[in-house]
Structure formats: structure tokens, C-alpha cells
Protein backbone atom coordinates (compact mmCIF):
# COMPACT_ATOMS: atom_id res chain seq x y z
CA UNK A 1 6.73 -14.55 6.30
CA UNK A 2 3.53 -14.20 4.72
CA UNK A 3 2.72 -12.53 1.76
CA UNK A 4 1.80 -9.28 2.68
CA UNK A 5 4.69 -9.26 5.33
CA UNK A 6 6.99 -9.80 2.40
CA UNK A 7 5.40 -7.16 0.37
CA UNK A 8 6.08 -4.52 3.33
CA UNK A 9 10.03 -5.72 3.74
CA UNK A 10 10.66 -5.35 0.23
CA UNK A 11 8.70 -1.46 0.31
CA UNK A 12 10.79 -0.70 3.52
CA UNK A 13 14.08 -1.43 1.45
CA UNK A 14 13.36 0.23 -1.45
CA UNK A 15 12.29 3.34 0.68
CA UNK A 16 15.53 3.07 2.85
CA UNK A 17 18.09 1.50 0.43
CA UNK A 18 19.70 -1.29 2.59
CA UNK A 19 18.63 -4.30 3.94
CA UNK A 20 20.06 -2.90 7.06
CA UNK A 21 17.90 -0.08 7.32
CA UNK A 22 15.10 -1.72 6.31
CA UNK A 23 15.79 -4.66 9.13
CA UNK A 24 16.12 -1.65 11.55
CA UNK A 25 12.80 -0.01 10.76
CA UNK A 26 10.63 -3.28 10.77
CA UNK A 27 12.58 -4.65 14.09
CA UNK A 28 13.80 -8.19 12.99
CA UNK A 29 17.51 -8.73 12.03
CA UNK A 30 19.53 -8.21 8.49
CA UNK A 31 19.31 -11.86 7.84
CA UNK A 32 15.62 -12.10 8.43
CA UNK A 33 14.83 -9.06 5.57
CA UNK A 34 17.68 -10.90 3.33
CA UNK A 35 15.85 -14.42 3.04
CA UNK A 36 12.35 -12.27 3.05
CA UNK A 37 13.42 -10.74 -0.47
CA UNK A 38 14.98 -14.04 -1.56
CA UNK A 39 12.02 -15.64 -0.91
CA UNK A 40 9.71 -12.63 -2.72
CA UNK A 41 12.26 -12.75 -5.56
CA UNK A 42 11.96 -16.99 -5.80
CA UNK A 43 8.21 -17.10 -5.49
CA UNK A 44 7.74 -14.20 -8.91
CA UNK A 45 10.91 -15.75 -10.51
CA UNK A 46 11.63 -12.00 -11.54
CA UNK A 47 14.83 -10.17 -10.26
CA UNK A 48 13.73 -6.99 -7.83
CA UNK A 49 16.39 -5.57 -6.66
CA UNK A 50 20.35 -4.62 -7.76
CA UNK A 51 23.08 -3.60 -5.84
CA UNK A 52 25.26 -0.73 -7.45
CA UNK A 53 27.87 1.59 -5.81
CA UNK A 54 24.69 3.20 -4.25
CA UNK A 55 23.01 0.62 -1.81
CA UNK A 56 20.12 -0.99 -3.66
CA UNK A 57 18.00 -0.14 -5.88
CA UNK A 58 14.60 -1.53 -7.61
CA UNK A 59 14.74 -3.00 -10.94
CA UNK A 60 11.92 -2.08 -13.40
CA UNK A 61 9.74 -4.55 -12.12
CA UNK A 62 10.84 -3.80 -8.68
CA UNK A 63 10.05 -0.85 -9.44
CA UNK A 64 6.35 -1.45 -10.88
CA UNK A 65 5.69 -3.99 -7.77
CA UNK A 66 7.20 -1.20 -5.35
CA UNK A 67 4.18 0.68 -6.50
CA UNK A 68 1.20 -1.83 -6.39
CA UNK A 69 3.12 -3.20 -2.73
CA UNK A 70 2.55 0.14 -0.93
CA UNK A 71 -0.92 0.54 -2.50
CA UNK A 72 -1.56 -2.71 -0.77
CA UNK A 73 0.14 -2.14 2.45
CA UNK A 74 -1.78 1.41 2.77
CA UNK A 75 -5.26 -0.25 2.09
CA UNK A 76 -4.74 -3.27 4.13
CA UNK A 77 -4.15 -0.24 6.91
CA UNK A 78 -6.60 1.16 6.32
CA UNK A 79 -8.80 -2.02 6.15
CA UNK A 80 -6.82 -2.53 9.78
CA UNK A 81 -8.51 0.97 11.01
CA UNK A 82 -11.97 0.84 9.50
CA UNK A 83 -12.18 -2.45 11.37
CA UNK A 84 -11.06 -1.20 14.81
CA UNK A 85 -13.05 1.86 14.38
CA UNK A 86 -10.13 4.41 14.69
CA UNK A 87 -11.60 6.96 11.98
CA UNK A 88 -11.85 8.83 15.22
CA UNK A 89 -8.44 8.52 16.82
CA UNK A 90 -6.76 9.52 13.46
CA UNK A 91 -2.80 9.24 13.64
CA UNK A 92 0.55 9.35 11.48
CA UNK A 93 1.01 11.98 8.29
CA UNK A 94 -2.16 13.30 6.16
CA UNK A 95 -0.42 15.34 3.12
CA UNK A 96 -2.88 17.84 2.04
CA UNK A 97 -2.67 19.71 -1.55
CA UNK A 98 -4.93 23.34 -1.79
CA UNK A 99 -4.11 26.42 -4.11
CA UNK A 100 -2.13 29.21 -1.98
CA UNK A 101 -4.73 31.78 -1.43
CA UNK A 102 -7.74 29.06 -1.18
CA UNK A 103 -5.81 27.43 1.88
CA UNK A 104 -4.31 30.25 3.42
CA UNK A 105 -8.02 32.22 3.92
CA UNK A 106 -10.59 29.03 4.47
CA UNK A 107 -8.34 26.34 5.95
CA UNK A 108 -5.47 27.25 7.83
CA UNK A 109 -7.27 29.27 10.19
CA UNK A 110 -9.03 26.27 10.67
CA UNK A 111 -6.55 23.71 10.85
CA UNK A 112 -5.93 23.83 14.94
CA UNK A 113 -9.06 22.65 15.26
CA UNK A 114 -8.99 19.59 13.01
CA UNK A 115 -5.52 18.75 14.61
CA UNK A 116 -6.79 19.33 18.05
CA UNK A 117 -9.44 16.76 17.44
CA UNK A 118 -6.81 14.40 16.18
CA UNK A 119 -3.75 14.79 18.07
CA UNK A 120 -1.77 11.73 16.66
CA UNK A 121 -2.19 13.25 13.19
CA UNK A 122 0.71 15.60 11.67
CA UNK A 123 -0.23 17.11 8.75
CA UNK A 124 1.80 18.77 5.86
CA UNK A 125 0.18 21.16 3.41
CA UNK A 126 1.13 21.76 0.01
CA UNK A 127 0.45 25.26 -1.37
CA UNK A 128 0.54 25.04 -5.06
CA UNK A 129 -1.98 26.59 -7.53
CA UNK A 130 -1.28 24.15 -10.22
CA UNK A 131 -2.38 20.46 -10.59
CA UNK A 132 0.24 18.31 -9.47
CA UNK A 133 0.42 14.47 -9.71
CA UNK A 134 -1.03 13.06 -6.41
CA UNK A 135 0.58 9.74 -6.40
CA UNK A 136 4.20 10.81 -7.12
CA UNK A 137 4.55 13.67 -4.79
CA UNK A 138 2.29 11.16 -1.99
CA UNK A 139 -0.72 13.84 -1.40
CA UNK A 140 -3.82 11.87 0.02
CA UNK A 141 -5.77 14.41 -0.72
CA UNK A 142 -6.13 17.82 -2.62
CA UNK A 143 -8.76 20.16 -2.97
CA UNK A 144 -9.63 21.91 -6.56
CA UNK A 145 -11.82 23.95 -7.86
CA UNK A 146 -13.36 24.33 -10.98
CA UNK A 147 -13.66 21.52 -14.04
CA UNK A 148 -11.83 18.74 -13.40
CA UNK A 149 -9.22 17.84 -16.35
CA UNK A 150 -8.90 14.29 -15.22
CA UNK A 151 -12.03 12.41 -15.84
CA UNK A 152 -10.96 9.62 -14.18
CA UNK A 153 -9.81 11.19 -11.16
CA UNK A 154 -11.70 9.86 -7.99
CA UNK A 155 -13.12 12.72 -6.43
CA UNK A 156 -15.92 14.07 -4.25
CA UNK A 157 -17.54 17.25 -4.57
CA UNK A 158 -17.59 18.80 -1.08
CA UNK A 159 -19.75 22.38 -2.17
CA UNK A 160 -20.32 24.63 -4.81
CA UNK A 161 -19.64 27.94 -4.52
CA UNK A 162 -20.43 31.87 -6.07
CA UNK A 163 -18.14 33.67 -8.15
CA UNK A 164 -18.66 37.41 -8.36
CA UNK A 165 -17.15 40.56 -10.00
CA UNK A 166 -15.15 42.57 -6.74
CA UNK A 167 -13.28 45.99 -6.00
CA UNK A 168 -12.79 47.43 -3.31
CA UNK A 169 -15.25 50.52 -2.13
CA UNK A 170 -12.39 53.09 -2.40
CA UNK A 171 -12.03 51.96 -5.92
CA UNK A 172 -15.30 51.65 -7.18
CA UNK A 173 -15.79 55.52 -5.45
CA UNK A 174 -13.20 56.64 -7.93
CA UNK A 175 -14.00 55.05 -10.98
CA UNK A 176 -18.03 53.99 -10.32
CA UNK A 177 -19.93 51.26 -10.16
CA UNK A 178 -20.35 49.65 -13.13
CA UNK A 179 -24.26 48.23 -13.53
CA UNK A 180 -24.41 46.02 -16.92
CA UNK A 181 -21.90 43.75 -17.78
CA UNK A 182 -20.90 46.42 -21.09
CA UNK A 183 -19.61 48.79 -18.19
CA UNK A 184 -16.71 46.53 -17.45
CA UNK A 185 -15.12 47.76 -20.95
CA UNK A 186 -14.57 51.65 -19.05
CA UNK A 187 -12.61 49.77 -16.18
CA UNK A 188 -9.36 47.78 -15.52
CA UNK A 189 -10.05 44.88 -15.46
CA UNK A 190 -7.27 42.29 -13.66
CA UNK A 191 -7.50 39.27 -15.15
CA UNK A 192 -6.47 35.82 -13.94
CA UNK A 193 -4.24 34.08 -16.99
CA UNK A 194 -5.84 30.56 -16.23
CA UNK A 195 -9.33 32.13 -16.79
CA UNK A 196 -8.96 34.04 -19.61
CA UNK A 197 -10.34 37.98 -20.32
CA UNK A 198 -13.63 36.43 -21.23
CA UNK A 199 -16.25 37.17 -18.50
CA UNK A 200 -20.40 35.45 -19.25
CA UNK A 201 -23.23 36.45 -17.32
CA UNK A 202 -26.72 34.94 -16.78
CA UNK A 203 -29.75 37.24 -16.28
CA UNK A 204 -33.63 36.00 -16.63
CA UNK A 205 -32.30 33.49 -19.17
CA UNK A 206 -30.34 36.42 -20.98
CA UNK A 207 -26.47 35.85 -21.69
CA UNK A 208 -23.93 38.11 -21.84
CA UNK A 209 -20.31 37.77 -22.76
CA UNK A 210 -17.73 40.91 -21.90
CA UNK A 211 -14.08 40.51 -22.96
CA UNK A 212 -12.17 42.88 -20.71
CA UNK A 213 -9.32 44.54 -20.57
CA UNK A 214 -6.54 45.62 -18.38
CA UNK A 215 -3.32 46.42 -17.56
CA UNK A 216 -2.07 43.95 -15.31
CA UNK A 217 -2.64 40.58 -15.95
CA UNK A 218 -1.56 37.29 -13.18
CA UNK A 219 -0.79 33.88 -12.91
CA UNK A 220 -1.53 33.34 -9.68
CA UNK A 221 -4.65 33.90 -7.80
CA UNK A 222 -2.42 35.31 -4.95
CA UNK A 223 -1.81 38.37 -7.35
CA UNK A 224 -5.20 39.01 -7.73
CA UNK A 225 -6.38 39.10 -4.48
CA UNK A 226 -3.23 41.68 -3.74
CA UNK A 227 -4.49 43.73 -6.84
CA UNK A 228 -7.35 44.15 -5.83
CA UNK A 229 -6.65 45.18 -2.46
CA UNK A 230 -4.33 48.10 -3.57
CA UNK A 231 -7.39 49.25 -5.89
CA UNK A 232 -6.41 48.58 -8.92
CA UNK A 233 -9.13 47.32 -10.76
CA UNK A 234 -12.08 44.77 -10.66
CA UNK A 235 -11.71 40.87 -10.95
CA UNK A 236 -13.78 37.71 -11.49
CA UNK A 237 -13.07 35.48 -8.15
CA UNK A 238 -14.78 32.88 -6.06
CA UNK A 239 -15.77 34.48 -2.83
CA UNK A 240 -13.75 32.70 -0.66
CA UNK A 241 -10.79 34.11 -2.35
CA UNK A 242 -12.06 37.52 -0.19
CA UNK A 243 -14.36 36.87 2.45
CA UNK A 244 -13.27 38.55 5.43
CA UNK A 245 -12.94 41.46 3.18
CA UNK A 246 -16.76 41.06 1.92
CA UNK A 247 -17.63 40.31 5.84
CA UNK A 248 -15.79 44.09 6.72
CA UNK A 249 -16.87 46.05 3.22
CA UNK A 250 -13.85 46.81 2.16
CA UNK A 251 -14.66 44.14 -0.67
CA UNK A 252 -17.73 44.63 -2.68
CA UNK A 253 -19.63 42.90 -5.08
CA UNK A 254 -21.01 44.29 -8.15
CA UNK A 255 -23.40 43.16 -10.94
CA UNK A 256 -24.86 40.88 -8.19
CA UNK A 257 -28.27 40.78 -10.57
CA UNK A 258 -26.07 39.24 -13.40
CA UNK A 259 -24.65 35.42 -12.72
CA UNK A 260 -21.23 33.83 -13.34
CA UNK A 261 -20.98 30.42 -13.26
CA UNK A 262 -20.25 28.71 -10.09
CA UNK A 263 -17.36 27.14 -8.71
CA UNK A 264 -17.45 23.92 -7.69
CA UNK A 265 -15.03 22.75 -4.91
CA UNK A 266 -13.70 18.71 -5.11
CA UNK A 267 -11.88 16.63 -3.10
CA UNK A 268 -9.13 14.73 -4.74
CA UNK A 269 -7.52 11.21 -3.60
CA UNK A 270 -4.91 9.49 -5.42
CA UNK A 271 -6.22 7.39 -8.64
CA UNK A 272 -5.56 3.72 -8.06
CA UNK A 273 -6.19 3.51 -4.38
CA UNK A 274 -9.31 3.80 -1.43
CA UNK A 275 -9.01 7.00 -0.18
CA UNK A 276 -7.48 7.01 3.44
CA UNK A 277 -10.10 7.59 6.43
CA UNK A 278 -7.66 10.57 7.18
CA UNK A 279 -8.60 11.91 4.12
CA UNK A 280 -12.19 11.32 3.92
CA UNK A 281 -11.63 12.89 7.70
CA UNK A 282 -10.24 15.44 5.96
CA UNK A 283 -12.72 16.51 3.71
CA UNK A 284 -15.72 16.43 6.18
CA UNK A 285 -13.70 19.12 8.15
CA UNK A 286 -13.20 20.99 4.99
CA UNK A 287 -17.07 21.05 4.52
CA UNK A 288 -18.20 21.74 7.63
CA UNK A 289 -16.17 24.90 7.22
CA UNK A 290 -16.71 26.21 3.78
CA UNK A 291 -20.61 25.74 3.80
């Protein structure tokens, strides 16, 4: 076998745990994967795999060549795909990561579509407001929003978008409708932990900073959008996180003279590989739809 066709037997028996298995899912016989690994193991003169009660297992550098093996295999795919021109006959598993309420409004509803263009493709989507690690729970791509913590990360920035102040009309006909940013401090505020109570607004090169206040505080941008629904207060969000309620009314905005800062929406691919062309497929559908 040649190199990279040793690199794939040993990933396929560290993923299944028996040369058997492994022999089963490429389509050659036990012996074949056997002398593949003895080969791999002979040619780096380092030991790759032990057998314990368990199956098989990697070593540490099996472990550490398990990883830079599958980024191989996936790119020399991929280098397979670009070549062919298949970027539009997409197939086999995208895993897509988006916070809860972000995915649920703006790309869900839009997912038949993207899978009726590709109908090879399965995809699996990860709800999950936090930042999880991309290459150890195998996302190929994630969308975030906001400052990115990782500097390094390789990312794309797909749009930016508006963040206003929102209530509902049958709250702000109860309690008013607050027109400089110093009204906020008569209101309930319902503020989003990972933001803070800190709110600053831009006006004709003016800036004003409100800390607010309020009751009910969340962790989760899904709680916000359900506070605000059931009128309890005003909140700091990106407009996607309530447009078909903006689009009906039943969402306002309010300071809309006074700016926040925007929100900037990425696309996210693992560090230490090309992103996938089912990603970058990916995140052309995603900005197609939230432009």
C-alpha cells in the first residue's frame, strides 16, 4: 500500500478498534490491514497501536498521528472533489455548530432547501450557545457572532448585522416608550449574562453608556427572546434573534436614532485544516439567507 492508503487503514482501526472491523469497512481482508500497520509501524520505527482487554487502542503517538492522518485523508478528499468539480453534487455528513435561538429562527427554516439542492448530504446541527472545540466534537463548521476569542481561528465573516433595544408593543403601551438612552433606568431591563448590564449608544458622534437594571437576568439567549415575548421588559438583541416578530409588530424597536454596535456574523472551520467545500457550501447558503 501506499502511503496515504496506509494512513487511512491505520485511521479506520483506531475509529473501529479491530483490525477486523477496520478490514470490513475498507473491503480487503484481516491480513491485508495487519501487514498495512506493520508496515506503517516499521517505516516510523515508533509503536502505534496496543492491544489491551479492550480491542486496540492508539499509543500517544498513535494517537498524535491519528490526528494529522485524518487531517490528511479529509484534505486529500477534498483535493479528490475540487478536482472532479463535485462542490455541486455535495454528499456524506456536514456537522454544523449555531447558537439555539440563532439557528432555530434564520436557518432551520431554511435548511430543506440547502438539503434539497444536495440530496447526498445529511447534515447534523449542533445547538449550543457556547463555544465549543471544533476539532474534538468534528464540527466543519460553526457560525458565531460577535468578537472572536480565538485569534487564530480561521474564519470568514459572512455579514454584519444591527443590534437594537426591543419590547413588545403591549409592553411598551404599559410602561412607555423610552426616547434617550437615560430612560432605560425607569424600565426592566432583561439582561443577557454574556453581555453584561452595560448598554453604549452612538448618536452624531455623541456616546452614551446606560447600566440597566432588572429583575430577571439569563444565560441563554433563548430566555431572552421568551422574556420578552411575555412582556417583561426591554433587551439589547441582534435582530435576527426576533424578526418575524419585527416583520408582524408585535416586536418593536426603540431608540432607533441612538446606535449599538453591530454584530458581526463568522463562519468557523476547524483550525489546522482547509475548510471542506461542504462547508464553504455551507456558508454561501447561510449568506444568501441572512442578507
Amino acid at each position: 500500500m501506499d502511503r496515504l492508503q496506509q494512513m487511512t487503514a491505520f485511521v479506520r482501526v483506531v475509529e473501529t478498534g479491530s483490525f477486523s472491523a477496520a478490514a470490513r469497512r475498507i473491503g480487503v481482508g484481516q491480513p491485508a490491514i495487519s501487514k498495512t500497520i506493520a508496515q506503517l509501524e516499521d517505516r516510523l520505527q515508533v509503536r502505534l497501536l496496543v492491544r489491551s482487554t479492550h480491542g486496540l487502542s492508539p499509543t500517544d503517538a498513535g494517537i498524535r498521528f491519528y490526528e494529522r492522518a485524518k487531517t490528511a485523508i479529509q484534505e486529500a478528499d477534498e483535493a479528490e472533489l475540487e478536482a472532479r468539480g463535485a462542490g455541486a453534487g455535495l454528499s456524506g455528513r456536514l456537522r454544523v455548530c449555531a447558537a439555539t435561538t440563532f439557528a432555530r429562527l434564520m436557518i432551520v427554516p431554511h435548511l430543506p432547501a440547502f438539503m434539497a439542492e444536495h440530496p447526498e448530504l445529511e447534515v447534523d446541527v449542533v445547538l449550543d450557545d457556547r463555544v465549543i472545540d471544533l476539532v474534538s466534537e468534528g464540527i466543519d463548521i460553526a457560525l458565531r457572532m460577535g468578537e472572536l476569542a480565538d485569534s487564530s481561528a480561521i474564519a470568514r465573516r459572512i455579514t454584519t448585522g444591527r443590534r437594537s433595544v426591543v419590547a413588545t408593543s403591549a409592553y411598551l403601551e404599559r410602561h412607555g416608550v423610552p426616547k434617550v438612552p437615560a430612560d432605560l433606568a425607569s424600565h426592566q431591563a432583561l439582561v443577557y449574562t454574556q453581555l453584561g448590564n452595560s448598554w453604549t449608544f452612538r448618536k452624531d458622534g455623541t456616546e452614551a453608556s446606560v447600566v440597566v437594571s432588572g429583575r430577571a437576568r439569563f444565560t441563554a439567549a433563548e430566555g431572552i427572546r421568551a422574556a420578552v415575548l411575555a412582556h417583561m421588559g426591554l433587551a439589547v438583541t441582534s435582530d435576527w434573534m426576533f424578526w418575524p416578530e419585527l416583520q408582524t409588530g408585535e416586536v418593536l424597536r426603540v431608540l432607533e436614532e441612538w446606535a449599538l454596535p453591530p454584530l458581526d456574523l463568522w463562519a468557523v472551520f476547524p483550525t489546522g485544516r482547509l475548510a471542506s467545500a461542504k462547508a464553504r457550501a455551507f456558508a454561501d447558503f447561510v449568506q444568501t439567507i441572512v442578507l
